[in-house]
N, C-alpha and C. Protein backbone atom coordinates (compact mmCIF):
# COMPACT_ATOMS: atom_id res chain seq x y z
N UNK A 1 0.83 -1.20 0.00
CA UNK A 1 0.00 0.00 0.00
C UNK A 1 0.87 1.26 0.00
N UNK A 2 2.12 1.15 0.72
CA UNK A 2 2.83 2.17 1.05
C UNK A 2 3.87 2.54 -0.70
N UNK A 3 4.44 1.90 -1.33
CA UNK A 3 4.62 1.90 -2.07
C UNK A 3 3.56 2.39 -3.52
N UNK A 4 2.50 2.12 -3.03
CA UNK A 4 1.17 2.30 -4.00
C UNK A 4 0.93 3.56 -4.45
N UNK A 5 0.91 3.88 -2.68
CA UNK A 5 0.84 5.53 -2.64
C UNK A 5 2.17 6.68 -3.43
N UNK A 6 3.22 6.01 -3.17
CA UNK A 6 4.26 6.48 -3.09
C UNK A 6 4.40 6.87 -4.58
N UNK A 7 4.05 5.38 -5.73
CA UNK A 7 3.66 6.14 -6.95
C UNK A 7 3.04 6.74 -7.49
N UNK A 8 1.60 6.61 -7.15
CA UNK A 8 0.51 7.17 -7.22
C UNK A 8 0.80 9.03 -7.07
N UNK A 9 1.48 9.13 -5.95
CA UNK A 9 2.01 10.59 -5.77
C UNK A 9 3.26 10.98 -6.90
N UNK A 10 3.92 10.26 -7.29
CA UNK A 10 4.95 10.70 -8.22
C UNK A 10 3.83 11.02 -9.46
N UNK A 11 3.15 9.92 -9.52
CA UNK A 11 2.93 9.76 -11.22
C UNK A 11 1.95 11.12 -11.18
N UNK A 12 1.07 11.85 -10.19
CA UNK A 12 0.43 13.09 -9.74
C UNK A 12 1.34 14.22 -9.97
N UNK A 13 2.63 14.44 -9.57
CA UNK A 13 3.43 15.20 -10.20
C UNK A 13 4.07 15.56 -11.43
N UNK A 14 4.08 13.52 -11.71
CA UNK A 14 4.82 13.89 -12.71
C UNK A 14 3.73 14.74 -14.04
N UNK A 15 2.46 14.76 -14.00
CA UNK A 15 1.39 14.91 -14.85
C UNK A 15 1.38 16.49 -13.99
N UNK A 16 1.38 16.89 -13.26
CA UNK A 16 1.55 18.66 -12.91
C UNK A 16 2.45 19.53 -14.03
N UNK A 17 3.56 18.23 -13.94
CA UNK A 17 4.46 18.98 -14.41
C UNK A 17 4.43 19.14 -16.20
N UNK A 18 3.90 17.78 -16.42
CA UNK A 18 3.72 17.86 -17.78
C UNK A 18 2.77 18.96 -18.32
N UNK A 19 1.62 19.04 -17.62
CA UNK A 19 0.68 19.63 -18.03
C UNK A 19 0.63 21.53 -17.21
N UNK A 20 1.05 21.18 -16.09
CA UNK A 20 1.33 22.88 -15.35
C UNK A 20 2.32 23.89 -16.18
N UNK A 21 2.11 25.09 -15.65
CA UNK A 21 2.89 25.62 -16.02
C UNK A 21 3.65 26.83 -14.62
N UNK A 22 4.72 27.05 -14.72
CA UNK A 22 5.88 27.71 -13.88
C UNK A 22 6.13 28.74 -14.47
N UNK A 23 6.81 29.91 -13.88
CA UNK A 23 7.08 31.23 -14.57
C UNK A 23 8.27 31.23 -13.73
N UNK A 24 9.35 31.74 -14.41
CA UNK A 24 10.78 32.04 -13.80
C UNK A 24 10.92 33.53 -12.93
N UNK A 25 11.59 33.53 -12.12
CA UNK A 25 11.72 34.42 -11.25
C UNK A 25 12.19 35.84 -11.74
N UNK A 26 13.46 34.99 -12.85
CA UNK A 26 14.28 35.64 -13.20
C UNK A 26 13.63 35.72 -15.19
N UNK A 27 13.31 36.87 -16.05
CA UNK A 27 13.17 36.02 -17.40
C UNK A 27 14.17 35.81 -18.20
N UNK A 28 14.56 35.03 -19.23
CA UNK A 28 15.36 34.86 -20.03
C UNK A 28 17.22 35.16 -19.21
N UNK A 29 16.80 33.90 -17.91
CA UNK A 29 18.27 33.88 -17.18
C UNK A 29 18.18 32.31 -17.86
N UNK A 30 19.78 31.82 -17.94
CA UNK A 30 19.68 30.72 -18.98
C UNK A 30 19.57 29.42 -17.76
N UNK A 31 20.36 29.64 -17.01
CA UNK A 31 20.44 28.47 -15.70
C UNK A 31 19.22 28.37 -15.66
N UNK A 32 18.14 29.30 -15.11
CA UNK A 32 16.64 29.11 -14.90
C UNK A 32 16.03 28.54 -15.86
N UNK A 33 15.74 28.91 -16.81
CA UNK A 33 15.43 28.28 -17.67
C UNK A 33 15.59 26.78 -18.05
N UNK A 34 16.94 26.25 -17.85
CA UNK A 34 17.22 25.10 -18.10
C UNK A 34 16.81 23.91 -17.24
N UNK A 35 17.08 24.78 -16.02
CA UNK A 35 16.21 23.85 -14.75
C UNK A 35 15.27 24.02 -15.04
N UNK A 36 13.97 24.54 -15.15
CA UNK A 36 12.65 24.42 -15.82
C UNK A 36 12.79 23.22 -16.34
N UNK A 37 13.18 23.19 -17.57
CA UNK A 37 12.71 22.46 -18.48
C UNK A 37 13.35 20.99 -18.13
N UNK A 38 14.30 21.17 -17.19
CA UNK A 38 14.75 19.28 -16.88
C UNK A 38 14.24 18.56 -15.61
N UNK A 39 13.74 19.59 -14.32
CA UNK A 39 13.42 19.07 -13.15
C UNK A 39 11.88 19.34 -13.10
N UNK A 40 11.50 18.98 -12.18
CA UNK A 40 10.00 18.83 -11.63
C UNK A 40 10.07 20.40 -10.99
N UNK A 41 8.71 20.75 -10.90
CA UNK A 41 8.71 21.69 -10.44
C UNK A 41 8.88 22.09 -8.73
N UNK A 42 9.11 20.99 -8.13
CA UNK A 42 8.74 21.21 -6.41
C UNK A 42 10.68 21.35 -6.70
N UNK A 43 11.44 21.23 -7.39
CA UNK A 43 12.83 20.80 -7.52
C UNK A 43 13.31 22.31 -8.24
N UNK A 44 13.20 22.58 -8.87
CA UNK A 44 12.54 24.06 -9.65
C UNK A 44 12.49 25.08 -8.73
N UNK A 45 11.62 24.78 -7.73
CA UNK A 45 10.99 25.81 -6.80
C UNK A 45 12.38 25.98 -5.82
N UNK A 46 13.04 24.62 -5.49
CA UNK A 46 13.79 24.76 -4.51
C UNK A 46 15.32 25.02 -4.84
N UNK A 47 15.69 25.04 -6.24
CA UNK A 47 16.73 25.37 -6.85
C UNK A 47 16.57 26.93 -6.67
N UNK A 48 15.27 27.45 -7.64
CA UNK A 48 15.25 28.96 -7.65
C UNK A 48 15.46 29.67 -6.55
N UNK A 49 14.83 29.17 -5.23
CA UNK A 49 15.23 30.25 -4.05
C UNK A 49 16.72 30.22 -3.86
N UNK A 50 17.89 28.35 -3.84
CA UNK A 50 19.23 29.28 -3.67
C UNK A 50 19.50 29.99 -4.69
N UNK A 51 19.39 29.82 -5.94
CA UNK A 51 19.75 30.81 -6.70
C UNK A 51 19.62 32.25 -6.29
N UNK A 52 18.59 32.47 -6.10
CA UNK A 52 18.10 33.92 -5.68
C UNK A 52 18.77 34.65 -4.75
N UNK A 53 18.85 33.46 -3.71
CA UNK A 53 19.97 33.52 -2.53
C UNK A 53 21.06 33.70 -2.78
N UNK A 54 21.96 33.68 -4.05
CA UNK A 54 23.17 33.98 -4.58
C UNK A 54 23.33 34.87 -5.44
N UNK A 55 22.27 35.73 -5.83
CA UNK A 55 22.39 37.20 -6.43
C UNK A 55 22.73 38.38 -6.10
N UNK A 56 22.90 38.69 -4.58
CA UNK A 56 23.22 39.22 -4.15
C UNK A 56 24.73 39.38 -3.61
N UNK A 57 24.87 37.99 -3.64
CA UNK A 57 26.90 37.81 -3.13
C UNK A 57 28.02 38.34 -3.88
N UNK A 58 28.74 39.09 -3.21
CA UNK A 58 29.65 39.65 -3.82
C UNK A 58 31.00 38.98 -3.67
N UNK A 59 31.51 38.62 -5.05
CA UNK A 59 32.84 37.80 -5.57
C UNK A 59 34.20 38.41 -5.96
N UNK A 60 35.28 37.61 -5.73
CA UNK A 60 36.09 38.24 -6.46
C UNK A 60 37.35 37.17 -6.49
N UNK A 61 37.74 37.28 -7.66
CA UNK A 61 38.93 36.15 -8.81
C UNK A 61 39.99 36.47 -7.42
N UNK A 62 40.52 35.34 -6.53
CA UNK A 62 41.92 35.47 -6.11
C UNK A 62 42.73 34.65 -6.49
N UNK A 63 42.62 33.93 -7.58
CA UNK A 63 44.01 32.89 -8.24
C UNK A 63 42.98 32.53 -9.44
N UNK A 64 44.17 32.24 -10.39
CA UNK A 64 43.97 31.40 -11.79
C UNK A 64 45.85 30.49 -11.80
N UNK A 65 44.98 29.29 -12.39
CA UNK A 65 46.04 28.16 -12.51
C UNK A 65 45.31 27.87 -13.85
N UNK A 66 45.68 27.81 -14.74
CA UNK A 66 45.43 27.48 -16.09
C UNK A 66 43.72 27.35 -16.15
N UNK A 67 43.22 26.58 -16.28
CA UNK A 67 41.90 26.47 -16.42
C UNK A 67 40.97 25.99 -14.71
N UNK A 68 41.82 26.62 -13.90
CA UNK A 68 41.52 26.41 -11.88
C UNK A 68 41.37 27.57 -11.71
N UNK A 69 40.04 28.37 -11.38
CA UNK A 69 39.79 29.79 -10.77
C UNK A 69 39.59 29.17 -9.45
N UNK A 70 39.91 30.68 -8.22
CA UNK A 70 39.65 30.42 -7.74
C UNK A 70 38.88 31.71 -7.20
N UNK A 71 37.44 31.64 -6.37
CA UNK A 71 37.26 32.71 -5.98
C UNK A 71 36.89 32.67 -4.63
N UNK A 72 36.58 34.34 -3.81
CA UNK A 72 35.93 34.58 -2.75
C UNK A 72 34.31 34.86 -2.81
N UNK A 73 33.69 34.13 -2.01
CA UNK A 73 32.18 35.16 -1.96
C UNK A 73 32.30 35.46 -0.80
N UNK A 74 31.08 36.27 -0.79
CA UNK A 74 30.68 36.69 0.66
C UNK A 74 29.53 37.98 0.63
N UNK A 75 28.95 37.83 1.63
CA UNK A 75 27.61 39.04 1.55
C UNK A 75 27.71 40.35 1.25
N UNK A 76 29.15 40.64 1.43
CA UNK A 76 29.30 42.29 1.01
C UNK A 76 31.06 42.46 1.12
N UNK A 77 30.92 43.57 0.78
CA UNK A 77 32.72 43.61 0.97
C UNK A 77 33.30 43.60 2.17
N UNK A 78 32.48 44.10 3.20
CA UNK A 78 32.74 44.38 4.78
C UNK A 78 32.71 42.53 5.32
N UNK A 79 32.05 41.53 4.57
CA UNK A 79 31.84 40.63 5.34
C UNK A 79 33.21 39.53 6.14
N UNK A 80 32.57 39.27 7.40
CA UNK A 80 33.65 38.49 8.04
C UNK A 80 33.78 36.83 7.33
N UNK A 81 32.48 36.75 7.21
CA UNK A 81 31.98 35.07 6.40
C UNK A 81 32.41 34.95 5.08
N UNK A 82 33.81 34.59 4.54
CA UNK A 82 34.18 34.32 3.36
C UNK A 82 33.93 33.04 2.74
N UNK A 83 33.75 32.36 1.72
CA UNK A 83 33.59 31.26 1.33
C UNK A 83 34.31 31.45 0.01
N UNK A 84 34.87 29.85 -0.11
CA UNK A 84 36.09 29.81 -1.13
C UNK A 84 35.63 28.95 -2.03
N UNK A 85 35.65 29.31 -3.63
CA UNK A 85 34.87 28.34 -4.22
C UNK A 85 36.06 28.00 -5.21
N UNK A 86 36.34 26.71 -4.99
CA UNK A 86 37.24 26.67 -6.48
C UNK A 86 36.35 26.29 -7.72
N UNK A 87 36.55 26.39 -8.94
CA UNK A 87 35.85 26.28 -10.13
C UNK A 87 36.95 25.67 -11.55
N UNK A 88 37.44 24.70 -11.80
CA UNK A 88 38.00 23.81 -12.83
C UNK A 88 37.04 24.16 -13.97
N UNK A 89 37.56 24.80 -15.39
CA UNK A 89 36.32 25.37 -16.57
C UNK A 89 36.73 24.34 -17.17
N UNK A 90 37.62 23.09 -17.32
CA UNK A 90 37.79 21.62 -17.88
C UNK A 90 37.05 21.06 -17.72
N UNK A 91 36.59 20.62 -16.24
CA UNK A 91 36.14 19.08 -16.28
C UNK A 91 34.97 19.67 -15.61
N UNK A 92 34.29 21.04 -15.71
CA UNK A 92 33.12 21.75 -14.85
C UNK A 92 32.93 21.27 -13.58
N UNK A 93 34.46 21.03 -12.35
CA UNK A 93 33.99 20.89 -11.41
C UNK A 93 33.84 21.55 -10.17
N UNK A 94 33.52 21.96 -9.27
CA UNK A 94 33.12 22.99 -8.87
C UNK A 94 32.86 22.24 -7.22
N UNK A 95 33.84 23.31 -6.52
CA UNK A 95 33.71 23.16 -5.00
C UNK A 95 33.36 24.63 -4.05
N UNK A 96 32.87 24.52 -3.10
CA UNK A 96 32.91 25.51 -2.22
C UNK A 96 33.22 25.22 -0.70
N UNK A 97 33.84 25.87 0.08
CA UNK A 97 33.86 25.62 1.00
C UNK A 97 33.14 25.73 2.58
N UNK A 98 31.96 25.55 2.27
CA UNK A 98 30.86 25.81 2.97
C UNK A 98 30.11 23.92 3.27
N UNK A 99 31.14 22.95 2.15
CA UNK A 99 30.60 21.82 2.01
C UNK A 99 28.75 21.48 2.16
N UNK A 100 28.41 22.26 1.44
CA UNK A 100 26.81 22.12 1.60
C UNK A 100 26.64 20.89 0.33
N UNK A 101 27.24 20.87 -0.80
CA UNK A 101 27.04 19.56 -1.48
C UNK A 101 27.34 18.06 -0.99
N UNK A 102 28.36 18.42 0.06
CA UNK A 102 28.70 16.76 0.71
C UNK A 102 27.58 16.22 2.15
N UNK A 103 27.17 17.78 2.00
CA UNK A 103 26.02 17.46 3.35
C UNK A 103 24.43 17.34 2.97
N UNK A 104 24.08 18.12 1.64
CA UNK A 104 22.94 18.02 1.47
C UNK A 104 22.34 17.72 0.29
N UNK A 105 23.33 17.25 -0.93
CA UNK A 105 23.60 16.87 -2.49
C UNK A 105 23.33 17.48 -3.60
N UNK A 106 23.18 18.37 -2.65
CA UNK A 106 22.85 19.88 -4.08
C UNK A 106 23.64 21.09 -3.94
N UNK A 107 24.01 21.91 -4.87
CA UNK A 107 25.17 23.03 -4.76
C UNK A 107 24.45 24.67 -3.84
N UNK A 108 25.20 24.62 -3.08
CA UNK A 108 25.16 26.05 -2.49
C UNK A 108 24.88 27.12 -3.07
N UNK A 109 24.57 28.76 -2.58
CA UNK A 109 23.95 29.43 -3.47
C UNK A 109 25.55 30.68 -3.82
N UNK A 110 27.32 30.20 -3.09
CA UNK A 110 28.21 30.42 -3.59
C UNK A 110 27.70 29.71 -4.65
N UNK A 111 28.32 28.77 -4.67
CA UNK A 111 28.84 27.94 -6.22
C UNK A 111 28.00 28.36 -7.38
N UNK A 112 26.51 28.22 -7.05
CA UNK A 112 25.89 28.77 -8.31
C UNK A 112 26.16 30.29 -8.63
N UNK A 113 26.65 30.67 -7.68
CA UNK A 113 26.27 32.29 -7.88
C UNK A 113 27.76 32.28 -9.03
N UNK A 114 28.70 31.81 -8.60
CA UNK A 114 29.91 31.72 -9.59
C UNK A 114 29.83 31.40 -10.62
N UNK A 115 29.06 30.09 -11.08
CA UNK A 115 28.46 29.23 -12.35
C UNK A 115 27.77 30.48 -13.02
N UNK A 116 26.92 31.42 -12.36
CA UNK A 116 25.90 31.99 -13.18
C UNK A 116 27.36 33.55 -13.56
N UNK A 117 28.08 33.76 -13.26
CA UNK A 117 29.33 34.12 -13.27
C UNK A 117 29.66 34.52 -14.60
């Protein structure tokens, strides 16, 4: 039964999604957009707020190693809370040091804010 339900509720979404429609926060931002069109919308919803959450952070380039940036964020220039994001433009891989991807499996609203960069 528990399982029953369990699809029963996916296959309910998954038909929201086919048939609903979402409006971007942001228009014609390309990241947004793209998540649209590949995730569900409850996934959508919860991407867009960190994003949003990372529009405001202010960055700045402190090393390049061939195709290895590395940068600072942080809430403002005055801020004490730095976070260090490295970014590889080779193999698109992308760390921050806030480890919110090893704790919660989705990227922080540094890292995207750099990606959208």
């Amino acid at each position: 039964n528990l399982v029953a339900r369990w699809r029963s509720f996916e296959a309910e979404k998954d038909f929201q999604c086919r048939n609903g429609s979402i409006t971007c926060a942001i228009k014609n931002c390309g990241i947004l957009s793209h998540v649209l069109k590949v995730y569900t919308h409850e996934i959508y919803r919860c991407f867009e707020k960190v994003f949003l959450d990372g529009v405001p952070l202010v960055w700045r380039e402190v090393a390049q190693n061939g195709t290895s940036y590395t940068f600072e964020v942080m809430m403002d220039e005055n801020s004490s809370r730095v976070r260090t994001v490295h970014f590889n433009t080779t193999t698109m891989e992308i760390r921050c040091t806030c480890k919110k991807f090893n704790f919660c499996g989705y990227l922080c609203s540094h890292a995207i804010r750099i990606l959208s960069v």
